[in-house]
Protein backbone atom coordinates (compact mmCIF):
# COMPACT_ATOMS: atom_id res chain seq x y z
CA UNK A 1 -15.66 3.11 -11.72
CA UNK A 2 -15.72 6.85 -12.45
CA UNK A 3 -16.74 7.50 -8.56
CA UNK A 4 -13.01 5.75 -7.81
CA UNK A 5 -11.18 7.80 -10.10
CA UNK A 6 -12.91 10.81 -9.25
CA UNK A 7 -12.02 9.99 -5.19
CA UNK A 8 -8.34 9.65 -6.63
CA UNK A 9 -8.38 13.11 -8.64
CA UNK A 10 -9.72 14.55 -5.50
CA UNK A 11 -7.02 13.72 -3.30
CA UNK A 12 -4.44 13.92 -5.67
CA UNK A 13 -5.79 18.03 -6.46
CA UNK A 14 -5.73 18.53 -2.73
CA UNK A 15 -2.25 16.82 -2.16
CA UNK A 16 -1.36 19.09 -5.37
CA UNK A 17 -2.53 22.23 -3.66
CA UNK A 18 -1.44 21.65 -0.16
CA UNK A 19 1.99 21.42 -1.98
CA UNK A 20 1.34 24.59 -4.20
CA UNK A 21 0.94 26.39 -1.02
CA UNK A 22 3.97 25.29 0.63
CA UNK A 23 7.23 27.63 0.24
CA UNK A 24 9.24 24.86 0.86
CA UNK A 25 8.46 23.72 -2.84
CA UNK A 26 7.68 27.23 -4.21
CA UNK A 27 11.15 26.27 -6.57
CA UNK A 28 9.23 23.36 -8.37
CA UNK A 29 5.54 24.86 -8.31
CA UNK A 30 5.93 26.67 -11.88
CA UNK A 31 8.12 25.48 -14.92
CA UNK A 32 11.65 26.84 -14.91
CA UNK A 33 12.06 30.22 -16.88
CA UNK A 34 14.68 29.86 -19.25
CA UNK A 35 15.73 33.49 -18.47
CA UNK A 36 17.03 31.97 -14.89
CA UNK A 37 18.46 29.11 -16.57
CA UNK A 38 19.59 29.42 -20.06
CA UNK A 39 20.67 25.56 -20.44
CA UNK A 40 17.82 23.98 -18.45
CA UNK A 41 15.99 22.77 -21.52
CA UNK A 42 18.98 21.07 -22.97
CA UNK A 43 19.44 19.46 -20.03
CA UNK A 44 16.07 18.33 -18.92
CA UNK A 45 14.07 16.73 -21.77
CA UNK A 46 11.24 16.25 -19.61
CA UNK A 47 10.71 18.63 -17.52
CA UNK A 48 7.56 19.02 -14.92
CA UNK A 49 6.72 21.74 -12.18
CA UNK A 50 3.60 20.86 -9.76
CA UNK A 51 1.63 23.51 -11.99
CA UNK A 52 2.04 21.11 -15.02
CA UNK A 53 1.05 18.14 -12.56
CA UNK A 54 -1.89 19.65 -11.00
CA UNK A 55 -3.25 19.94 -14.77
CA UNK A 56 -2.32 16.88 -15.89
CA UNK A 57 -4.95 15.27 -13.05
CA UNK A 58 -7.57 18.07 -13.79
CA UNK A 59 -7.27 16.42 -17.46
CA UNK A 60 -7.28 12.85 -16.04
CA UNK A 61 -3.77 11.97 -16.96
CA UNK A 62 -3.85 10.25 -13.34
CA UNK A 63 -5.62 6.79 -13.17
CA UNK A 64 -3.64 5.76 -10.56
CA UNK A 65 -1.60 6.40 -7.83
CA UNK A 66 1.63 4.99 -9.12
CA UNK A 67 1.07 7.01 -12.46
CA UNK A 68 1.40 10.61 -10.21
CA UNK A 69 3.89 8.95 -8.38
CA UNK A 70 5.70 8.68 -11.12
CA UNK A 71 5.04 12.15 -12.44
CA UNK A 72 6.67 13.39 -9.11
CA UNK A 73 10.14 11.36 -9.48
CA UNK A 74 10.66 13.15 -12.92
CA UNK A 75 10.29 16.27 -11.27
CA UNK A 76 13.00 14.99 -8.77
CA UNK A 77 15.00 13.26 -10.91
CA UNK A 78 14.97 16.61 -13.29
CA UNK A 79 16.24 18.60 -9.90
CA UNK A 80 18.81 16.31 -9.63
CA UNK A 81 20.07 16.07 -13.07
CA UNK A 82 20.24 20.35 -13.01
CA UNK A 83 21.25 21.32 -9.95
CA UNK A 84 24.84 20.58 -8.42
CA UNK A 85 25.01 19.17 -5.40
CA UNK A 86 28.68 20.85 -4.28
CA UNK A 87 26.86 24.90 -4.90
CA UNK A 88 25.19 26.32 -1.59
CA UNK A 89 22.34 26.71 -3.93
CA UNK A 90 21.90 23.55 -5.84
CA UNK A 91 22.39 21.54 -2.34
CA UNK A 92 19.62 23.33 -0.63
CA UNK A 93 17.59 22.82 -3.39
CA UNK A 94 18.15 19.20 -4.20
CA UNK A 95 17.06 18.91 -0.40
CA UNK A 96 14.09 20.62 -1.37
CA UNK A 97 13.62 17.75 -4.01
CA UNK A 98 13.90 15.54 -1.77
CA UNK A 99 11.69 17.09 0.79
CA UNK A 100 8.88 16.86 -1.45
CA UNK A 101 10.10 12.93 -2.68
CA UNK A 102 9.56 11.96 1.22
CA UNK A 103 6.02 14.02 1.51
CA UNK A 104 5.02 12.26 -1.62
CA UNK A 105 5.55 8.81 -0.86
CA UNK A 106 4.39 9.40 2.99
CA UNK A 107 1.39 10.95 1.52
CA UNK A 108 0.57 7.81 -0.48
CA UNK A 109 1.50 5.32 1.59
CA UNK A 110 -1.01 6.64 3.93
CA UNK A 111 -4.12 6.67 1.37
CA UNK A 112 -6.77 4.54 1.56
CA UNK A 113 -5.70 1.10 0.06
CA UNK A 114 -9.20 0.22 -0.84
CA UNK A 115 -9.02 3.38 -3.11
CA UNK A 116 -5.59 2.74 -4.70
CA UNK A 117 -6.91 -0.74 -5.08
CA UNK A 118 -9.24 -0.24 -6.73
CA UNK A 119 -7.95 2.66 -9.18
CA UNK A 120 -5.22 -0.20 -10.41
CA UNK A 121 -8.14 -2.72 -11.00
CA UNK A 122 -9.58 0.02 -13.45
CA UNK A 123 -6.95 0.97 -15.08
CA UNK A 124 -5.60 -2.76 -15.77
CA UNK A 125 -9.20 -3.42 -17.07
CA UNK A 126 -9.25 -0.81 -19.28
CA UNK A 127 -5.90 -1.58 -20.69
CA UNK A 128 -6.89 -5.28 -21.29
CA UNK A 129 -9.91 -3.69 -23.38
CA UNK A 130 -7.92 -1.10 -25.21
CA UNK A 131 -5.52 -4.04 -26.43
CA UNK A 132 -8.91 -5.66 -27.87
């Protein structure tokens, strides 16, 4: 079991980083400074940056694919819900977003299924024992 997660955690970090890297996404790789936007926090009650991702999956948080998955359409959705679509700035950012929504999903649809498989057998079996 533990070799499967660990195979997920290790994609998932290098996914994480490859997108880290990327200036295309350099807007979402660090949580929002309240300094550049004063109202963001009452506004997004969840919010998420790839930093906050790439520890979350350091720490586990990941035990499947569909769980970072997940993770990433907050971060989209919280992009969305911010930034107007009708400023030169909020547009090019919400295609930003959306950028890294479609390099997500293409990135996950092209993992191994054996791997993603087998990461949601694992995690339903340990659900089915936690609810012991």
């Amino acid at each position: 079991e533990e070799w499967y997660l660990r195979q997920l955690r290790i994609e998932v970090r290098d996914f994480l980083g490859r997108l880290l890297a990327d200036r295309r996404f350099r807007a979402f790789a660090r949580p929002v400074d309240p300094e550049d936007a004063p109202d963001y926090y009452e506004i997004v009650r969840n919010p998420v940056d790839l930093s906050l991702m790439a520890q979350a999956n350091d720490n586990g948080r990941y035990a499947t694919l569909a769980q970072m998955v997940q993770h990433m359409d907050v971060l989209v959705a919280n992009a969305v819900a911010y930034n107007p679509a009708h400023t030169e700035h909020g547009a090019a950012l919400l295609r930003r977003a959306h950028a890294l929504l479609d390099f997500t999903h293409a990135w996950a649809d092209a993992l191994d299924p054996a791997l993603v498989h087998e990461t949601n057998r694992i995690y339903a079996r340990r659900a089915r024992r936690a609810r012991r």
